[in-house]
C-alpha atoms as a PDB file:
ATOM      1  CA  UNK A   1     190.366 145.459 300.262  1.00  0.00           C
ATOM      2  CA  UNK A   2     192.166 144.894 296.598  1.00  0.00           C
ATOM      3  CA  UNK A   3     195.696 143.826 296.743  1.00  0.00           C
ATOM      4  CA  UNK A   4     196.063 142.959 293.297  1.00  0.00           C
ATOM      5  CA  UNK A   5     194.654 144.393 290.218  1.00  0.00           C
ATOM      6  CA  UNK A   6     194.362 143.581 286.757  1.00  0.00           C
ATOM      7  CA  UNK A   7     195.294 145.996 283.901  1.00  0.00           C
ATOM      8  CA  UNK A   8     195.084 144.608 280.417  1.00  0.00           C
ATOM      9  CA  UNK A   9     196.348 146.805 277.697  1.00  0.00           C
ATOM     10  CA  UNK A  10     196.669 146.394 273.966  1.00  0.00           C
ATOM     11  CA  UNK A  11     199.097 149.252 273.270  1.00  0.00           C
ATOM     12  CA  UNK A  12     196.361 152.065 272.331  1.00  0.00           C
ATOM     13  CA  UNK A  13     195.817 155.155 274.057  1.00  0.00           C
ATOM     14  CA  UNK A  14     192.239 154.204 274.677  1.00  0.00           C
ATOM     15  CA  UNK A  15     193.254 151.392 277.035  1.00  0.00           C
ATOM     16  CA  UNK A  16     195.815 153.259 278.718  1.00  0.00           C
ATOM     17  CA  UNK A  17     193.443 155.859 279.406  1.00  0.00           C
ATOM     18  CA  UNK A  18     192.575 153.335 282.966  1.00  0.00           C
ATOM     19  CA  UNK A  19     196.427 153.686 284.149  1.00  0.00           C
ATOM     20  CA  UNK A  20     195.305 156.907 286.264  1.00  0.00           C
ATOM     21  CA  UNK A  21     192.437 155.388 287.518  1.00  0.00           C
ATOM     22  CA  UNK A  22     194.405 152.017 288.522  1.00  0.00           C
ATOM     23  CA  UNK A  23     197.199 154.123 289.937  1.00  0.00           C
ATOM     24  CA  UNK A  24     195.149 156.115 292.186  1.00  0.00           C
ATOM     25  CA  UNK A  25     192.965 153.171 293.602  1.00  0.00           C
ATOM     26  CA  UNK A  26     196.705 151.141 293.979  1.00  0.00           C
ATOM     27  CA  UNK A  27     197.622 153.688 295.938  1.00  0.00           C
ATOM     28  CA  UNK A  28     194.843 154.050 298.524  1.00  0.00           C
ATOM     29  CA  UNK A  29     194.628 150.530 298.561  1.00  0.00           C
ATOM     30  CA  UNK A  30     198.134 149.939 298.451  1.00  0.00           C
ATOM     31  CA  UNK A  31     197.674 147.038 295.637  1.00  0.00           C
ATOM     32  CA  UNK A  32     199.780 145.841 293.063  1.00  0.00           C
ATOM     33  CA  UNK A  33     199.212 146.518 289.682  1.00  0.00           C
ATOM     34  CA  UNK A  34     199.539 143.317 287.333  1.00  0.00           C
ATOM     35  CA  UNK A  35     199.455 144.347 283.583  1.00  0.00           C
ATOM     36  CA  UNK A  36     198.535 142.040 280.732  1.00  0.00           C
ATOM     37  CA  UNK A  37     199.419 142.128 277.461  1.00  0.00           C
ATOM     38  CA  UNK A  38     198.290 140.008 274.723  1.00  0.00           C
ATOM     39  CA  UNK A  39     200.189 140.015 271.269  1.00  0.00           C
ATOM     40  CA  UNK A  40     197.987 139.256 268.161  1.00  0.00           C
ATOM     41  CA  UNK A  41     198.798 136.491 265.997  1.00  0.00           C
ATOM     42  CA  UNK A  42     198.010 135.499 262.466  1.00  0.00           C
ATOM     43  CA  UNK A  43     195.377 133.434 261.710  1.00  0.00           C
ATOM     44  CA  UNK A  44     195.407 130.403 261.422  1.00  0.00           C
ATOM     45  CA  UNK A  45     194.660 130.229 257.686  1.00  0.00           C
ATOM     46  CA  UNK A  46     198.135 132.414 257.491  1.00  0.00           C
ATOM     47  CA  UNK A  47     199.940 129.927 259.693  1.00  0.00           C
ATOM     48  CA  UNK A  48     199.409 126.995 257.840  1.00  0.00           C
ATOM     49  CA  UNK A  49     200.277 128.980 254.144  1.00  0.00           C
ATOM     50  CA  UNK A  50     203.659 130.239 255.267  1.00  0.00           C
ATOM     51  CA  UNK A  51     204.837 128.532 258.736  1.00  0.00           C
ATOM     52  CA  UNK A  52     208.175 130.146 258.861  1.00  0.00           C
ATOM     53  CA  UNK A  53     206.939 134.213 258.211  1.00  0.00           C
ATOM     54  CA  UNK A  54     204.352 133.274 260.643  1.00  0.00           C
ATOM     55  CA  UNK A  55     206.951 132.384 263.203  1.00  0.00           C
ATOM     56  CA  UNK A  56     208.983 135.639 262.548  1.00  0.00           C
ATOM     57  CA  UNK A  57     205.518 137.394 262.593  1.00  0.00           C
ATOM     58  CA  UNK A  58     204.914 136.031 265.839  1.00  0.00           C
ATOM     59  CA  UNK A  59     208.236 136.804 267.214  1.00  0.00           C
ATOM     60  CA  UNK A  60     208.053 140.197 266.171  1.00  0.00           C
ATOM     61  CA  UNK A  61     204.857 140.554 268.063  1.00  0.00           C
ATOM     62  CA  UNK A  62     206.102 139.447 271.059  1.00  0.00           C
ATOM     63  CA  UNK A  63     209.011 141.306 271.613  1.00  0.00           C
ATOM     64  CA  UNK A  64     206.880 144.357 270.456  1.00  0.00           C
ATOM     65  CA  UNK A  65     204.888 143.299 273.837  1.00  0.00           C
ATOM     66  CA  UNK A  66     207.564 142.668 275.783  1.00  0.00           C
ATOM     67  CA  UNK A  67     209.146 146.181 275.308  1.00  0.00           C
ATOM     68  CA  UNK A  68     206.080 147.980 275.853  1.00  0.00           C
ATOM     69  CA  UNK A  69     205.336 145.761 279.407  1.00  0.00           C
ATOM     70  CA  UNK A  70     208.598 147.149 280.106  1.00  0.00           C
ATOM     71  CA  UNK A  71     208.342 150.446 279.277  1.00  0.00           C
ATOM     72  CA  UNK A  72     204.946 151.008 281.247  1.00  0.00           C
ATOM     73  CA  UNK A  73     206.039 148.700 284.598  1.00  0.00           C
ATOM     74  CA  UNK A  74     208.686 151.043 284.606  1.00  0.00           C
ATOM     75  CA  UNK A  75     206.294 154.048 284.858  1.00  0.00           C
ATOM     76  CA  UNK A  76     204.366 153.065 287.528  1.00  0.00           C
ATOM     77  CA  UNK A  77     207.321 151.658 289.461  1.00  0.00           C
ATOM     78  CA  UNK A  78     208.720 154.901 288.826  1.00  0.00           C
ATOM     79  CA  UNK A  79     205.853 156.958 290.722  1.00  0.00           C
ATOM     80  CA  UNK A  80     206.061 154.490 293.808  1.00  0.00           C
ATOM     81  CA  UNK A  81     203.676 151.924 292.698  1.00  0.00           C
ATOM     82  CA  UNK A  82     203.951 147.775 292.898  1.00  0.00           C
ATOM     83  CA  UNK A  83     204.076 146.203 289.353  1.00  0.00           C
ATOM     84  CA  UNK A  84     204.555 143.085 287.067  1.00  0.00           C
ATOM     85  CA  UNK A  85     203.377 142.363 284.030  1.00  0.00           C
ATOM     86  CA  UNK A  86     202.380 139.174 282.084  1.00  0.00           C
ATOM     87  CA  UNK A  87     202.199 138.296 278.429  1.00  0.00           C
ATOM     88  CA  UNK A  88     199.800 135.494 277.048  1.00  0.00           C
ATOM     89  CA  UNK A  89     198.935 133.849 274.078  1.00  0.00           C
ATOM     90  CA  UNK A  90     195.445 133.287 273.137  1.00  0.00           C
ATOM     91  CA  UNK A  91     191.872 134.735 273.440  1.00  0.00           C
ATOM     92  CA  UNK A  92     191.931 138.299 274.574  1.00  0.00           C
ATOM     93  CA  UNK A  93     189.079 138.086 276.854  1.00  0.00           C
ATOM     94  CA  UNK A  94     189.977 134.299 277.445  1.00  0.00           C
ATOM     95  CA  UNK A  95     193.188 135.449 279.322  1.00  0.00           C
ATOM     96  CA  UNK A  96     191.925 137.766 280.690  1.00  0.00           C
ATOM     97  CA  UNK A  97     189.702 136.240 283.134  1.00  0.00           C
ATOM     98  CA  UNK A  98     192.337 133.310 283.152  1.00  0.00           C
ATOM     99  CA  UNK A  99     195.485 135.808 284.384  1.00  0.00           C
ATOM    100  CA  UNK A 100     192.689 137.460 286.514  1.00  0.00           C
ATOM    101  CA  UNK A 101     192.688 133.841 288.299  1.00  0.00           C
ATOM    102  CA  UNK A 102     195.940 132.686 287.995  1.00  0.00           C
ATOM    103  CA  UNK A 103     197.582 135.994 289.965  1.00  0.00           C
ATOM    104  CA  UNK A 104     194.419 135.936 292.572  1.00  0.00           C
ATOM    105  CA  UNK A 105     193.636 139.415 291.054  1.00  0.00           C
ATOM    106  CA  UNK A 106     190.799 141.136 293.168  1.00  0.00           C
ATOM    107  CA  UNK A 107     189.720 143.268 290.696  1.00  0.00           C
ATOM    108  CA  UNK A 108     190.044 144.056 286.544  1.00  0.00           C
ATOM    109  CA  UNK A 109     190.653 147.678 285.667  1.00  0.00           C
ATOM    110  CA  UNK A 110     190.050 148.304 281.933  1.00  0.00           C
ATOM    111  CA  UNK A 111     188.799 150.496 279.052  1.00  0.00           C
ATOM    112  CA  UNK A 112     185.783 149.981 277.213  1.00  0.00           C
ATOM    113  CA  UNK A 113     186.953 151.624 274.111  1.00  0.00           C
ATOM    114  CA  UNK A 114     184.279 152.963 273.066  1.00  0.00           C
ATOM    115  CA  UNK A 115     182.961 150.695 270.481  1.00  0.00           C
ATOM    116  CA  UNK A 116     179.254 150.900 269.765  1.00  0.00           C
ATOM    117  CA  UNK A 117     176.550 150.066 267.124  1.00  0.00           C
ATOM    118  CA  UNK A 118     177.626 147.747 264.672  1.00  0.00           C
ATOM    119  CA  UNK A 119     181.350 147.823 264.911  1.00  0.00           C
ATOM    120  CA  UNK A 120     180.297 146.489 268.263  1.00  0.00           C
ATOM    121  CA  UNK A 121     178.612 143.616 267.556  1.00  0.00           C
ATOM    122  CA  UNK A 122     181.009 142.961 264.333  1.00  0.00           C
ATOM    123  CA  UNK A 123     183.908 142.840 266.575  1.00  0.00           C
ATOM    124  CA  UNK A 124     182.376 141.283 269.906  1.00  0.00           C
ATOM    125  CA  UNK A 125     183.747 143.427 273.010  1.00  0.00           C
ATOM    126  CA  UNK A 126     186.150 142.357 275.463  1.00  0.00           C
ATOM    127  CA  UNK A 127     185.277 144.663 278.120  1.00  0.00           C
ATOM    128  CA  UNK A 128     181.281 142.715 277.786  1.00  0.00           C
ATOM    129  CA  UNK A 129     182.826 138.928 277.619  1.00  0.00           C
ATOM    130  CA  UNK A 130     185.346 139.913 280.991  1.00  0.00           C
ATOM    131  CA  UNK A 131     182.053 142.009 282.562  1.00  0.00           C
ATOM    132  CA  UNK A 132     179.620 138.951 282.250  1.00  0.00           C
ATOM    133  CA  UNK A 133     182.134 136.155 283.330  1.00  0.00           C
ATOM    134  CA  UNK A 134     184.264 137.678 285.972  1.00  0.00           C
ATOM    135  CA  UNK A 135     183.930 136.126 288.793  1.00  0.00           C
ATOM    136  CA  UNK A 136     185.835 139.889 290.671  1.00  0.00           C
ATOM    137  CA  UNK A 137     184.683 142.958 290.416  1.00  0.00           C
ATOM    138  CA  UNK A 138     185.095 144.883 286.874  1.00  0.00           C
ATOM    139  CA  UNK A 139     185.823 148.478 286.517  1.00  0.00           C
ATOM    140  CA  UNK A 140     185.187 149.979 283.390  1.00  0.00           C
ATOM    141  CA  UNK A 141     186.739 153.038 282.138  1.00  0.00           C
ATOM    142  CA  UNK A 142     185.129 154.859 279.333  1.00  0.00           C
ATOM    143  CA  UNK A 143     187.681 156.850 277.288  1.00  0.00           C
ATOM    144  CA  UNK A 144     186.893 160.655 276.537  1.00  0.00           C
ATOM    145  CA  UNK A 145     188.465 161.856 273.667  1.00  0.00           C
ATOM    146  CA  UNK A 146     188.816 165.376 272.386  1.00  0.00           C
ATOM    147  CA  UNK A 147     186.654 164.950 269.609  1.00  0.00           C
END
């Protein structure tokens, strides 16, 4: 039923809390596993001031990305499970449901992370924007923490 599905992550612990969750359903399933990564970028008030430490700032980001794509493709490849990984620019939840689309993902695996109450609504949520405009199914983890 789901050959392909969609991890974003953003580095944290909290959204790499779904990786069990993705691995196990890739695994029954027998789906590939494409993870996303996107870096963040200055503004664009911060661009426009200083254009070339922007640039390195950017650059910096990336590779940041880049090594940690690597890092976790080679975990799951190393327990027996399909994966490739994609960095974009732009909108979190923007490339989200655009990667979704452009891979023919059948479903997006990701973590909620926990935000409620006014940090919520201060900081929008991804996990809502992806929920509400997917047009695939959604799977939501909520990470537990010790606390």
């Amino acid at each position: 039923m789901y050959k392909k599905i969609l991890v974003p992550l953003d580095g944290s612990q909290l959204a790499e809390a779904v990786l069990p969750h993705a691995e196990a359903l890739a695994k029954t399933e027998g789906a590939e596993i494409v993870l996303l990564s996107v870096p963040v970028t200055p503004s664009l008030d911060f661009l426009a001031r200083n254009p070339s430490l922007a640039h390195k700032v950017i650059e910096e980001a990336e590779h940041e990305v880049e090594t940690y794509l690597e890092l976790e493709t080679a975990k799951l490849a190393k327990d027996g499970i399909r994966v490739t990984s994609i960095m974009r620019e732009g909108s979190i939840p923007d490339m989200i449901l655009k990667v979704a689309d452009e891979v023919h993902a059948d479903m997006i695996v990701m973590s909620t992370h926990g935000h409620s109450g006014v940090q919520r609504w201060l900081m929008g949520s991804v996990a809502d924007r992806v929920l509400h405009h997917a047009h695939i199914p959604v799977m939501l983890i909520h990470p537990f923490s010790d606390n």
